[in-house]
PDB file of N, CA and C in Angstrom:
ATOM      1  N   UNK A   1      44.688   3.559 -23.443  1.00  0.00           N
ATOM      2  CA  UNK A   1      44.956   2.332 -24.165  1.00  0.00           C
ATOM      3  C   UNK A   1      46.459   2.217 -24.394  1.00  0.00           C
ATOM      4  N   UNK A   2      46.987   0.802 -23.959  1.00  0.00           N
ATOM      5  CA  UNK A   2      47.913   0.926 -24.617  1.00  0.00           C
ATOM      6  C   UNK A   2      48.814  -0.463 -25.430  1.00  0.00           C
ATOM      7  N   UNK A   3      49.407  -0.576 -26.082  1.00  0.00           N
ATOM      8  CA  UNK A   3      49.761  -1.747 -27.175  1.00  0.00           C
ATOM      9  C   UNK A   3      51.175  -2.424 -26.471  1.00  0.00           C
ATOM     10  N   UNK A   4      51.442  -3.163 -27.067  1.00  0.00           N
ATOM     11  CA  UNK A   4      52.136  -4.016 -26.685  1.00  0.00           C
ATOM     12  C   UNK A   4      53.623  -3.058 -27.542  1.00  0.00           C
ATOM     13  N   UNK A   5      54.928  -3.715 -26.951  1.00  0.00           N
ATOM     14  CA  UNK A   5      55.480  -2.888 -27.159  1.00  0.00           C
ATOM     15  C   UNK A   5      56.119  -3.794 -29.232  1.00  0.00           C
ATOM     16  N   UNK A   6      55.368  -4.842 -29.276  1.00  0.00           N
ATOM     17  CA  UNK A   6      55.357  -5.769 -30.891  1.00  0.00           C
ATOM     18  C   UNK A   6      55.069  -4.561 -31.593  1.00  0.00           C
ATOM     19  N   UNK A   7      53.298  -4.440 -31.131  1.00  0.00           N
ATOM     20  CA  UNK A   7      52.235  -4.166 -31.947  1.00  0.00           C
ATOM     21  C   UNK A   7      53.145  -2.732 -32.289  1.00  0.00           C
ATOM     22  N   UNK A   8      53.462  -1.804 -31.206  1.00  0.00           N
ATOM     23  CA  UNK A   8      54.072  -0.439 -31.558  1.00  0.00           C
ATOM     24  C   UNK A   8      55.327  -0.121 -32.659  1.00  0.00           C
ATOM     25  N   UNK A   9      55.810  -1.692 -32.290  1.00  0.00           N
ATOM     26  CA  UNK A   9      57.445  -1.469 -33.262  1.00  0.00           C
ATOM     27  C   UNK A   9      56.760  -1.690 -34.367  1.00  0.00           C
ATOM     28  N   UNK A  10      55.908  -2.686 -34.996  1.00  0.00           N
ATOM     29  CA  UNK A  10      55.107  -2.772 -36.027  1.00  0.00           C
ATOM     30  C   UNK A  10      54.151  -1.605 -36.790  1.00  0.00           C
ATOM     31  N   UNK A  11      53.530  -1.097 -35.896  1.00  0.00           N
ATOM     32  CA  UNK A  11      52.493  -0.148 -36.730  1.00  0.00           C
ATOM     33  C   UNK A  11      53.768   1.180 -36.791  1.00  0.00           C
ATOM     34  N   UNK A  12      54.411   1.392 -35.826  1.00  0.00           N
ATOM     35  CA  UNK A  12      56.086   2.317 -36.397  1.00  0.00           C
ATOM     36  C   UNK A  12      56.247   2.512 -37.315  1.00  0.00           C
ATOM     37  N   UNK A  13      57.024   1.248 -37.522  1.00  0.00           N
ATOM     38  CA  UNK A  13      58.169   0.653 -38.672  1.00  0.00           C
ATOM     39  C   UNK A  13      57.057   0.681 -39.799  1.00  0.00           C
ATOM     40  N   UNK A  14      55.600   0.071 -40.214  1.00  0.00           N
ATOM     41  CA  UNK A  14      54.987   0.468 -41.478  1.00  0.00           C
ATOM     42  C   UNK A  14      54.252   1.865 -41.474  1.00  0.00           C
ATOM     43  N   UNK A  15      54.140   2.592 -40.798  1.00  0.00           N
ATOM     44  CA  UNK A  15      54.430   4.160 -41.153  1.00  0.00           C
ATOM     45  C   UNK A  15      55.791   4.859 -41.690  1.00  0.00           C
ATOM     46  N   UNK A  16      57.154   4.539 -40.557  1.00  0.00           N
ATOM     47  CA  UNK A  16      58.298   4.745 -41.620  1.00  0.00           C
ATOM     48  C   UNK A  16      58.330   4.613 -42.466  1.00  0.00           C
ATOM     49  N   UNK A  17      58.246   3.197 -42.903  1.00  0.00           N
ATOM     50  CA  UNK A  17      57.979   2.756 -44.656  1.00  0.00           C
ATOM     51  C   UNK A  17      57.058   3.454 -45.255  1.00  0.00           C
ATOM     52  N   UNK A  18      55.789   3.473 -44.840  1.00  0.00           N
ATOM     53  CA  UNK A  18      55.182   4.060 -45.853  1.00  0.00           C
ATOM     54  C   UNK A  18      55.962   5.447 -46.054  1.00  0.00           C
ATOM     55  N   UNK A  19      56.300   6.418 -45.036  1.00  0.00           N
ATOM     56  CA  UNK A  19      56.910   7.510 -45.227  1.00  0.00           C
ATOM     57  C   UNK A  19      58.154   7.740 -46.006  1.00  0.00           C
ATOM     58  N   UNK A  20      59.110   6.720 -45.823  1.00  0.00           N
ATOM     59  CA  UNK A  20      60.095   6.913 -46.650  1.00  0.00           C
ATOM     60  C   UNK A  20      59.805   6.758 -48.260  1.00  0.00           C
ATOM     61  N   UNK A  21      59.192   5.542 -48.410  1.00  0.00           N
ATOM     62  CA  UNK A  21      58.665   5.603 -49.882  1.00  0.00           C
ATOM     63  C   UNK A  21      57.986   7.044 -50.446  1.00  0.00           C
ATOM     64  N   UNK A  22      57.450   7.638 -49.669  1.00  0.00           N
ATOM     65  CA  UNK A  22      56.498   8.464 -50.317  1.00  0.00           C
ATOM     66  C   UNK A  22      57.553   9.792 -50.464  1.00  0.00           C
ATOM     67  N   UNK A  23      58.448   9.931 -49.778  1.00  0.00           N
ATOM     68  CA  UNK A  23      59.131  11.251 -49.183  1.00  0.00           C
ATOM     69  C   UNK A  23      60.638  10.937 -50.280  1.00  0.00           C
ATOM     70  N   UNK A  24      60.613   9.904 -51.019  1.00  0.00           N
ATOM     71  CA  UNK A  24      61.796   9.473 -51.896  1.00  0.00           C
ATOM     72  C   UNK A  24      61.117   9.155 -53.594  1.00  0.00           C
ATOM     73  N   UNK A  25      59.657   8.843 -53.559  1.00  0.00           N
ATOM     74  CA  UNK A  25      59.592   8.626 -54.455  1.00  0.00           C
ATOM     75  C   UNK A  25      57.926   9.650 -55.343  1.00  0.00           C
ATOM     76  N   UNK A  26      57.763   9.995 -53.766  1.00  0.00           N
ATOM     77  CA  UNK A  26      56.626  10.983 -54.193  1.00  0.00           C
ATOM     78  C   UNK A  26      56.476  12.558 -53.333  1.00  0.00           C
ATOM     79  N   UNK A  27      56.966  12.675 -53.369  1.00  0.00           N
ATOM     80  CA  UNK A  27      57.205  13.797 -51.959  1.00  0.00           C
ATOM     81  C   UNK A  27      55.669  15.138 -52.334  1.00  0.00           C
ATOM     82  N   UNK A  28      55.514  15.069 -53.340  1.00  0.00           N
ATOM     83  CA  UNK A  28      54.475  16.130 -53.950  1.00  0.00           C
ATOM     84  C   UNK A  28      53.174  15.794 -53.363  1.00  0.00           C
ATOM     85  N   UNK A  29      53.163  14.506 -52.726  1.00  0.00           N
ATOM     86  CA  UNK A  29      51.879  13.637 -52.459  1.00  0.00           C
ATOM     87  C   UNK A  29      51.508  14.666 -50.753  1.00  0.00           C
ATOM     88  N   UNK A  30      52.503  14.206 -50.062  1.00  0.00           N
ATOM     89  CA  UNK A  30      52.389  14.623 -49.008  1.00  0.00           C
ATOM     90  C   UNK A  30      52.233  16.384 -48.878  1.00  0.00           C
ATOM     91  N   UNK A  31      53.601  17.050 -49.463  1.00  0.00           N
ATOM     92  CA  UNK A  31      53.343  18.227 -49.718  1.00  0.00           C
ATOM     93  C   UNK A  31      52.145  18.729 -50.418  1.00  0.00           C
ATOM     94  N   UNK A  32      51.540  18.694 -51.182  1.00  0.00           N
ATOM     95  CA  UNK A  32      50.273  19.054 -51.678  1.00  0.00           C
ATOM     96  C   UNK A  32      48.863  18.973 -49.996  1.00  0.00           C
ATOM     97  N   UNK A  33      48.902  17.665 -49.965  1.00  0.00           N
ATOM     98  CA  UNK A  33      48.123  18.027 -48.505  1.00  0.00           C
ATOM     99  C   UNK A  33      48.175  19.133 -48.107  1.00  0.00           C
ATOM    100  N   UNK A  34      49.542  18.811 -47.247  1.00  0.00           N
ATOM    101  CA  UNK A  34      49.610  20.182 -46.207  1.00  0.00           C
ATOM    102  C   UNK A  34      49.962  21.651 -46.717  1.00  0.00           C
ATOM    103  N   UNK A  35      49.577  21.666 -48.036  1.00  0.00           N
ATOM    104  CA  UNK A  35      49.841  23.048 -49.040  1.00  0.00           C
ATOM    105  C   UNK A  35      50.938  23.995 -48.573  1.00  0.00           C
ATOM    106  N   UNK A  36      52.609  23.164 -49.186  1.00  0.00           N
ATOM    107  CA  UNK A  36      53.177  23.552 -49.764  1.00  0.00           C
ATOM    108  C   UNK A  36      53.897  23.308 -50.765  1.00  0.00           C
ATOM    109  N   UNK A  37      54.393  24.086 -51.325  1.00  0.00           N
ATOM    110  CA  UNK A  37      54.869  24.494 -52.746  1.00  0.00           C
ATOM    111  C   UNK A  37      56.138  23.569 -52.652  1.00  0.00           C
ATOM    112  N   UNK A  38      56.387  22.183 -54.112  1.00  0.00           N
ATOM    113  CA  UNK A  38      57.477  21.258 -54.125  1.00  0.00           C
ATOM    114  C   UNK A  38      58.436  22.982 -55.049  1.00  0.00           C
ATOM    115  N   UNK A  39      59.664  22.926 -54.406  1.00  0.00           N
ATOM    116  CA  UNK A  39      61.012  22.779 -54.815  1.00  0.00           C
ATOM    117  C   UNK A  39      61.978  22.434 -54.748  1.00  0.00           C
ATOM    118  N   UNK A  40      63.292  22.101 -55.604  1.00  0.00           N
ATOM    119  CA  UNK A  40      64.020  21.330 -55.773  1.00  0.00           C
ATOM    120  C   UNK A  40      64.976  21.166 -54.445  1.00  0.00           C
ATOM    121  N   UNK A  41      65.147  22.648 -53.408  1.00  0.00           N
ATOM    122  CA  UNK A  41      65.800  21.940 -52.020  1.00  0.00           C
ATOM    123  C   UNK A  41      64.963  21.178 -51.364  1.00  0.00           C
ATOM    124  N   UNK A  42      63.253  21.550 -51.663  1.00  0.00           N
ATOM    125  CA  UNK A  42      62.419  20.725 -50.380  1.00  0.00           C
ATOM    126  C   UNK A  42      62.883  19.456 -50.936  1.00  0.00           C
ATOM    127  N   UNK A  43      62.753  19.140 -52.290  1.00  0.00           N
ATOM    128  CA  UNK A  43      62.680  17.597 -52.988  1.00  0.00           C
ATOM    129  C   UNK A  43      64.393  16.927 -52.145  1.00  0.00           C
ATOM    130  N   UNK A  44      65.221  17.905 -52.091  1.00  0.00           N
ATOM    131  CA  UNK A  44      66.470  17.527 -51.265  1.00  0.00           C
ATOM    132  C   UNK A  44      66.425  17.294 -50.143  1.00  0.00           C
ATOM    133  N   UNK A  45      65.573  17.854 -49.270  1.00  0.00           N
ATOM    134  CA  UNK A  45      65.310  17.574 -47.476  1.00  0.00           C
ATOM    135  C   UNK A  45      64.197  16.577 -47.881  1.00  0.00           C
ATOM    136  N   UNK A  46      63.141  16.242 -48.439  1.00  0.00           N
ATOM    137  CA  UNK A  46      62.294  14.964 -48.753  1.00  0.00           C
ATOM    138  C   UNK A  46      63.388  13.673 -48.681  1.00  0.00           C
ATOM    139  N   UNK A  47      64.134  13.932 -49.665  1.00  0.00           N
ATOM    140  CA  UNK A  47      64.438  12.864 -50.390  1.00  0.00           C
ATOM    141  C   UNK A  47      65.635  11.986 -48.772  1.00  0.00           C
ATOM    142  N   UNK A  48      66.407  12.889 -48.309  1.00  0.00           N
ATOM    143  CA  UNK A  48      67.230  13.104 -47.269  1.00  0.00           C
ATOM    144  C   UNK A  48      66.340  12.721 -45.845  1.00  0.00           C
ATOM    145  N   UNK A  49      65.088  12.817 -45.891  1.00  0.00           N
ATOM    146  CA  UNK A  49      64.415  12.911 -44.946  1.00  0.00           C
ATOM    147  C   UNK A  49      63.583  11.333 -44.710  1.00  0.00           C
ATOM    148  N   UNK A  50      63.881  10.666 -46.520  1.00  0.00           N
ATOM    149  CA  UNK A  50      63.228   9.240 -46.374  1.00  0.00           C
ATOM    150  C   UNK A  50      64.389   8.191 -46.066  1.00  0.00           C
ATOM    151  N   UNK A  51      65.790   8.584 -46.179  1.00  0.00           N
ATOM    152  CA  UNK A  51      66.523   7.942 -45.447  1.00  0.00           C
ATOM    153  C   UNK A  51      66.269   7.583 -44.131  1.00  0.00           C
ATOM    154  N   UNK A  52      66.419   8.332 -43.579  1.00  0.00           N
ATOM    155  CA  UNK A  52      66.400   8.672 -41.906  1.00  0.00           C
ATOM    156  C   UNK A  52      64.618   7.949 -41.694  1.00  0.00           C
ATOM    157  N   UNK A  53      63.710   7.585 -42.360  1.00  0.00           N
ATOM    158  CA  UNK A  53      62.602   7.001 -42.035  1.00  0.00           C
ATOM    159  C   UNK A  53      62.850   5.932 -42.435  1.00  0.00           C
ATOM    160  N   UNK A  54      63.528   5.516 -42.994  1.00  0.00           N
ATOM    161  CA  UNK A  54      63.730   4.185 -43.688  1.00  0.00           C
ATOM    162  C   UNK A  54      64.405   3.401 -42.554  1.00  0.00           C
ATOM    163  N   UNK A  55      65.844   4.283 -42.042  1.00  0.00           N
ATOM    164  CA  UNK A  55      66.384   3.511 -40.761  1.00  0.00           C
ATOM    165  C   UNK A  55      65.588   3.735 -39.722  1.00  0.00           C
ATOM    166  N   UNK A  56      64.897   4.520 -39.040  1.00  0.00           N
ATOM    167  CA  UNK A  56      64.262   3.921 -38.000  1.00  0.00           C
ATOM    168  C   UNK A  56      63.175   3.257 -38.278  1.00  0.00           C
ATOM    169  N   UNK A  57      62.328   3.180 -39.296  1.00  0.00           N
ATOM    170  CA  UNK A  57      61.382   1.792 -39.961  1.00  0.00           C
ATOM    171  C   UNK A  57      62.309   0.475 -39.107  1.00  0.00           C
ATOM    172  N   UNK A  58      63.270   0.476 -39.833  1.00  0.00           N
ATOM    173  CA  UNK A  58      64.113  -0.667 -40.150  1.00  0.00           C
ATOM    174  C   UNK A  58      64.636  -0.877 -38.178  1.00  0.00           C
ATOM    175  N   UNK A  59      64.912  -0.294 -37.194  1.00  0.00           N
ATOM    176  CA  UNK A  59      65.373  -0.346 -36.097  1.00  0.00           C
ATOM    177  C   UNK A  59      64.234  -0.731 -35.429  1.00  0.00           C
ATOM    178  N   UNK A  60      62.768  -0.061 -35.705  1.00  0.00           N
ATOM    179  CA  UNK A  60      61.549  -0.721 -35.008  1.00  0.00           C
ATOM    180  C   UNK A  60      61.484  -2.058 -35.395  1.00  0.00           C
ATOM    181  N   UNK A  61      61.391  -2.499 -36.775  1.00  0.00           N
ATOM    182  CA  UNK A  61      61.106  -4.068 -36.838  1.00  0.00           C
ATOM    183  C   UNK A  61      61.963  -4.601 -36.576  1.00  0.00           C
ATOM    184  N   UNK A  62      63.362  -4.388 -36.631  1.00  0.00           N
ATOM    185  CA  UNK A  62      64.340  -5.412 -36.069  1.00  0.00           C
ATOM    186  C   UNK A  62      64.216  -5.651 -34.718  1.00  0.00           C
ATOM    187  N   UNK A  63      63.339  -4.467 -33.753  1.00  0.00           N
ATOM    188  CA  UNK A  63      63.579  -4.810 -32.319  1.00  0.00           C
ATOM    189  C   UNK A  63      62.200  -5.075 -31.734  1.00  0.00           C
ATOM    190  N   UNK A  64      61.213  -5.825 -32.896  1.00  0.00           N
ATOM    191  CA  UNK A  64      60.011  -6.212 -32.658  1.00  0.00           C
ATOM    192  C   UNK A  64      59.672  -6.664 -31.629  1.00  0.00           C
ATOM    193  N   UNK A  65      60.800  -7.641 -31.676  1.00  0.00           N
ATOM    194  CA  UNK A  65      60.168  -8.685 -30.397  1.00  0.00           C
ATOM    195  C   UNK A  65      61.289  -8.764 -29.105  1.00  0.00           C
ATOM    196  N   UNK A  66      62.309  -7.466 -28.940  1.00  0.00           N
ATOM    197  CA  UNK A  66      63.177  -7.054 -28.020  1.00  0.00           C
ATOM    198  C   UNK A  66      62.310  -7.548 -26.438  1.00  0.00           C
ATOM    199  N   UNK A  67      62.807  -7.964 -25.864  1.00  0.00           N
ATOM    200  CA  UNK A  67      62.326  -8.084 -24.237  1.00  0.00           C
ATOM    201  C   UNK A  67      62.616  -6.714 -23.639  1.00  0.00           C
ATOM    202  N   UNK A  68      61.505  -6.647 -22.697  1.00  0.00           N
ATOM    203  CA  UNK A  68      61.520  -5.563 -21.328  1.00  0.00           C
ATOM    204  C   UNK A  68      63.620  -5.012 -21.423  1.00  0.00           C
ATOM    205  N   UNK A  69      63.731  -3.562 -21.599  1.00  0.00           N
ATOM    206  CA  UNK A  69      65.106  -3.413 -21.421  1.00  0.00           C
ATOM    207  C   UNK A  69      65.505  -1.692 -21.953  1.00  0.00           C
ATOM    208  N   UNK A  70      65.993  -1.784 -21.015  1.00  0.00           N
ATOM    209  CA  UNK A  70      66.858  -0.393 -21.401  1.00  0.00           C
ATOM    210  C   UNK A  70      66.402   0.112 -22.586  1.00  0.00           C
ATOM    211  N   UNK A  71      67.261  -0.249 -23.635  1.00  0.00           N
ATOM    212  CA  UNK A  71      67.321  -0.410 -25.002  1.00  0.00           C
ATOM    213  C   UNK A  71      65.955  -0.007 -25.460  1.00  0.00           C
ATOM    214  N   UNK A  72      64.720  -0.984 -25.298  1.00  0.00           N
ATOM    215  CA  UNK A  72      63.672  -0.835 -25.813  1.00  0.00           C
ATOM    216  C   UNK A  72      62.817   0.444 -25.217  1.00  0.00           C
ATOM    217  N   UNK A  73      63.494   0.520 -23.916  1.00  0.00           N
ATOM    218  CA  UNK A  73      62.565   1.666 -23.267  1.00  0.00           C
ATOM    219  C   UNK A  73      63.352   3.252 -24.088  1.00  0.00           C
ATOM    220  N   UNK A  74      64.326   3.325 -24.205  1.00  0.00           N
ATOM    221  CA  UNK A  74      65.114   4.355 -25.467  1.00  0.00           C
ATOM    222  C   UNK A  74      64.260   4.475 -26.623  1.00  0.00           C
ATOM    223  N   UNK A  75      63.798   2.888 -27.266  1.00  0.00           N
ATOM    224  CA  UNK A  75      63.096   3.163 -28.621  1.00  0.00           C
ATOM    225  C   UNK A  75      62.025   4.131 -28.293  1.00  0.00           C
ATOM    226  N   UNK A  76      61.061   3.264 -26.907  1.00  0.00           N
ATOM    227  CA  UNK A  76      59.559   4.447 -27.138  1.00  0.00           C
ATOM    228  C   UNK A  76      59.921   5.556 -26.564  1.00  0.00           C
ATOM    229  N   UNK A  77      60.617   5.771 -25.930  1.00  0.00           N
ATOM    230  CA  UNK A  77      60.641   7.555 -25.428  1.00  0.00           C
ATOM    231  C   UNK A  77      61.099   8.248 -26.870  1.00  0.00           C
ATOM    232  N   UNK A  78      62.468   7.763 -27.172  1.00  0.00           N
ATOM    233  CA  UNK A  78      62.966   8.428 -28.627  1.00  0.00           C
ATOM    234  C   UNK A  78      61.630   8.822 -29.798  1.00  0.00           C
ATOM    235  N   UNK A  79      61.029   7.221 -30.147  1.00  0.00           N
ATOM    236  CA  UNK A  79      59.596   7.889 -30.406  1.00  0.00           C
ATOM    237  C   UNK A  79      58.318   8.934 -30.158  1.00  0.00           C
ATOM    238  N   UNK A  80      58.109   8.572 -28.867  1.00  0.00           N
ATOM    239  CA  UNK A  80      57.548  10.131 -28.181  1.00  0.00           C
ATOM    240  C   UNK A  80      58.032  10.809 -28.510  1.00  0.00           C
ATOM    241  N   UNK A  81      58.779  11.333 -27.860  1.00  0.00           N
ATOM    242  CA  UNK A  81      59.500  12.408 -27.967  1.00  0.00           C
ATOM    243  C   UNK A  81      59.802  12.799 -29.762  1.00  0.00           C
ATOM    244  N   UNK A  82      59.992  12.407 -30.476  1.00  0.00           N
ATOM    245  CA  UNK A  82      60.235  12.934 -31.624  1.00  0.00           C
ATOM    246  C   UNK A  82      58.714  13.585 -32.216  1.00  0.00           C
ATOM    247  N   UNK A  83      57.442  12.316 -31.957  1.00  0.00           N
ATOM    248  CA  UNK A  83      56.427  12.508 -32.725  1.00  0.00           C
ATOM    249  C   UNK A  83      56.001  13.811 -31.863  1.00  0.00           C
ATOM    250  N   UNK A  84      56.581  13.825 -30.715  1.00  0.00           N
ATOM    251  CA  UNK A  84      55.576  15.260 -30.172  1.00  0.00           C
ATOM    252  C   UNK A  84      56.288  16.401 -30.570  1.00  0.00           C
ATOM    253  N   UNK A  85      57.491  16.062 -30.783  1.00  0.00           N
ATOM    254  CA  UNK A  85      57.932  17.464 -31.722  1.00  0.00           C
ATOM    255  C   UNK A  85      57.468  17.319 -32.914  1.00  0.00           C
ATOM    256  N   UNK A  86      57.419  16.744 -33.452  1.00  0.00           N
ATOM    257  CA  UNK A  86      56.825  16.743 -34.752  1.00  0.00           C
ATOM    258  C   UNK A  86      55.203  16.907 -35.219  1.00  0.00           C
ATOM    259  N   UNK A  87      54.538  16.792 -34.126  1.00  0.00           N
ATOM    260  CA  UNK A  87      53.367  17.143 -34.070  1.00  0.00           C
ATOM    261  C   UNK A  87      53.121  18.707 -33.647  1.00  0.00           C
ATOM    262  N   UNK A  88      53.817  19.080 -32.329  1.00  0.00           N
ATOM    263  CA  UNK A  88      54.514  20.459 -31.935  1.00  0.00           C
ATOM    264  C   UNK A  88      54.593  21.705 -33.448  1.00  0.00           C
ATOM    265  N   UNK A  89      55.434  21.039 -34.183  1.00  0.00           N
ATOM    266  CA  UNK A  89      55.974  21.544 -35.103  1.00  0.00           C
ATOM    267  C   UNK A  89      54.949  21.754 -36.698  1.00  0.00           C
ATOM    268  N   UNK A  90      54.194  20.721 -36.497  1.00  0.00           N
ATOM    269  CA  UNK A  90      53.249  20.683 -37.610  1.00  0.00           C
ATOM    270  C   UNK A  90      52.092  21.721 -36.793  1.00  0.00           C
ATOM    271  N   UNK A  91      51.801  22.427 -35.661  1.00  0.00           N
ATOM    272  CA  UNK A  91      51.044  23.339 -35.553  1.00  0.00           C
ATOM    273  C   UNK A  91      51.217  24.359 -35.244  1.00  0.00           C
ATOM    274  N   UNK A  92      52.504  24.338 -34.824  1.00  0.00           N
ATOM    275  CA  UNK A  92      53.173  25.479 -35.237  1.00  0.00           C
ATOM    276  C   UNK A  92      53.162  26.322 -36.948  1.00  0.00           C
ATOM    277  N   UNK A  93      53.712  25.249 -37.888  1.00  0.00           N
ATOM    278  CA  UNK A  93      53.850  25.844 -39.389  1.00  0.00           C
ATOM    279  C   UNK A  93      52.011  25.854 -39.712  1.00  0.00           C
ATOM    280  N   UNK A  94      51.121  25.545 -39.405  1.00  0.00           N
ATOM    281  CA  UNK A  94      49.610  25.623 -39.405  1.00  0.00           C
ATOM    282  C   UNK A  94      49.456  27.075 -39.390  1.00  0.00           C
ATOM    283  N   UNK A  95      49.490  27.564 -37.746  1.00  0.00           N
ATOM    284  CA  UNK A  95      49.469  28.695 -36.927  1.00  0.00           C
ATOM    285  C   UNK A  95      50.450  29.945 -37.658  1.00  0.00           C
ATOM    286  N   UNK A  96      51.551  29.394 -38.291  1.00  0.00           N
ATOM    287  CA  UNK A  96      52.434  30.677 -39.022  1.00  0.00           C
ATOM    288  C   UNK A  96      51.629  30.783 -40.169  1.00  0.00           C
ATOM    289  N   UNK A  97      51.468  29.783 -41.017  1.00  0.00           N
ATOM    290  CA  UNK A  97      50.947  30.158 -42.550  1.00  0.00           C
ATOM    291  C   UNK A  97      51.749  29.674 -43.449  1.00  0.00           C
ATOM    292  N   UNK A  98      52.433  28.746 -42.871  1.00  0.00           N
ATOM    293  CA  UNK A  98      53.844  28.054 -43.747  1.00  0.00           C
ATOM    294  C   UNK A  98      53.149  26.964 -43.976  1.00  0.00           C
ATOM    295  N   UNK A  99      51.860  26.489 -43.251  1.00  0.00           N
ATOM    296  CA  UNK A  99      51.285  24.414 -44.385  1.00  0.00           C
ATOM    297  C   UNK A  99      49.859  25.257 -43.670  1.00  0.00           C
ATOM    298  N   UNK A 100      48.946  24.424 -44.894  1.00  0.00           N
ATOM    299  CA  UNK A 100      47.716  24.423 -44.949  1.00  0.00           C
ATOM    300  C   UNK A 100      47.138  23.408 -43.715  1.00  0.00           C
ATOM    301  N   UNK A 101      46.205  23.386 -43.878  1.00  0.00           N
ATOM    302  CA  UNK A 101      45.092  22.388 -42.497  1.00  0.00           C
ATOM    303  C   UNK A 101      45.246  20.861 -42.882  1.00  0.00           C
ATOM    304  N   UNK A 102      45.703  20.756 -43.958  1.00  0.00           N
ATOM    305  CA  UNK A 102      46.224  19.136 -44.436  1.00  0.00           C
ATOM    306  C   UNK A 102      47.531  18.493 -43.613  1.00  0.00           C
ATOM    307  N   UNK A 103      47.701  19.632 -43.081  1.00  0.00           N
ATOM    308  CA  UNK A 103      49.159  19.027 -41.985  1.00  0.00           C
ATOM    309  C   UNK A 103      48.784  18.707 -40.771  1.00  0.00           C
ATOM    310  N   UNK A 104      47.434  18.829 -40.293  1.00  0.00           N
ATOM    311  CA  UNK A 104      46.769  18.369 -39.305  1.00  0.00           C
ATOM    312  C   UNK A 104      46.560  16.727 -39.497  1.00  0.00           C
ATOM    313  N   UNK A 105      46.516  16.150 -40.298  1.00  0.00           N
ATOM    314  CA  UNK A 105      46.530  15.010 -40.522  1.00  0.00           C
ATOM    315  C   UNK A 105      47.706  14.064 -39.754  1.00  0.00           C
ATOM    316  N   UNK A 106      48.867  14.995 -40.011  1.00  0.00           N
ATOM    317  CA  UNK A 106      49.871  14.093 -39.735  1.00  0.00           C
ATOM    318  C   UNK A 106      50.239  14.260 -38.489  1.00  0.00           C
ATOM    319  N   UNK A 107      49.495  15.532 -37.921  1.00  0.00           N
ATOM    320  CA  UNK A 107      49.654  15.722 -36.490  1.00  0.00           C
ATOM    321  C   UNK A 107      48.822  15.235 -35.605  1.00  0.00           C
ATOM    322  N   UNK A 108      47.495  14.842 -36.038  1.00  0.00           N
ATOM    323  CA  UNK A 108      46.801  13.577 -35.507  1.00  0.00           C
ATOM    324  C   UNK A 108      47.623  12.200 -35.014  1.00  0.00           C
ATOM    325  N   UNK A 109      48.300  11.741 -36.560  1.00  0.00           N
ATOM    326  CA  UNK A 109      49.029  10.782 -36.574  1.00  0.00           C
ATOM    327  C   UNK A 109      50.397  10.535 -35.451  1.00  0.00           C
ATOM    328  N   UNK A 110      51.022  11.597 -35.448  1.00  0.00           N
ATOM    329  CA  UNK A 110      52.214  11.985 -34.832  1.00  0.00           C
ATOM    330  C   UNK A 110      51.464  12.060 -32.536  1.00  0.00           C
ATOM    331  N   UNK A 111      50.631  12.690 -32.877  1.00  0.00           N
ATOM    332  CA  UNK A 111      50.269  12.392 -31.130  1.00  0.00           C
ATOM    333  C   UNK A 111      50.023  11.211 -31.030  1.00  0.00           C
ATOM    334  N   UNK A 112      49.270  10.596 -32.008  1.00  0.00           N
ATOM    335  CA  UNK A 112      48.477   8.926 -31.499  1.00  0.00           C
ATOM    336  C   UNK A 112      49.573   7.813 -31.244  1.00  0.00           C
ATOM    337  N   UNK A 113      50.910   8.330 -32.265  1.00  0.00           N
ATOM    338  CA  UNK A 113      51.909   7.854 -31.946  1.00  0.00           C
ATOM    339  C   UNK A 113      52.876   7.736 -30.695  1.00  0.00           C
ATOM    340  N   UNK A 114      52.939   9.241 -30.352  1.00  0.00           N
ATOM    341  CA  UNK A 114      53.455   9.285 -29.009  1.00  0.00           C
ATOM    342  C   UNK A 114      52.884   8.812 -27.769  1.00  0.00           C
ATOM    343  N   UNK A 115      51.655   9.025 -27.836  1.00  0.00           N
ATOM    344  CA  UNK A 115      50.607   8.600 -26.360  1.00  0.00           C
ATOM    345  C   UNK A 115      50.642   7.603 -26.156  1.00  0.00           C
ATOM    346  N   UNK A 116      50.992   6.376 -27.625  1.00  0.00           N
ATOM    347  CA  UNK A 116      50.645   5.405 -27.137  1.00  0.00           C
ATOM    348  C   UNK A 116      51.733   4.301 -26.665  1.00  0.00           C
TER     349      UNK A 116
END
């Protein structure tokens, strides 16, 4: 299956958002899932970490409706490619003992992202 390259900058960009909000204004939400322990540097890489979701939120919807191009073909690979490290990476810390099975969630999320 695959989406249009709208529908992708869209369902993106309101995952960023939702992520940055949560990672700036709730970060315990997410961490608790994937069972680990909030302290005040994680709350510093959270908080640091909803920036950086906030701008690429903000780079997917601005380039919603971008035509066939270079440019746009950068956005979805950059995407791939990040969510599969980031999915990579969430089963990895599973497999060490560093996040609980609640981080499988987001690594669901993170492939469905890239594949598609």
């Amino acid at each position: 299956m695959t989406l249009s390259f709208r529908a992708l900058a869209l369902c993106a960009s309101a995952i960023c958002f939702a992520l940055a909000g949560t990672w700036l204004f709730a970060p315990s939400l997410l961490l608790d899932i994937w069972g680990v322990g909030y302290t005040y540097p994680v709350g510093l890489v959270a908080r640091r970490s909803a920036a950086l979701f906030l701008g690429v939120g903000i780079m997917f919807y601005l380039a919603r409706d971008a035509q066939p191009s270079r440019s746009r073909t950068a956005l979805s690979v950059g995407l791939s490619v990040a969510c599969l490290a980031l999915a990579a990476l969430g089963v990895f810390e599973l497999t060490t003992g560093h996040a609980g099975p609640g981080i499988l969630s987001a690594v669901v999320v993170e492939f469905g992202l890239a594949v598609l």
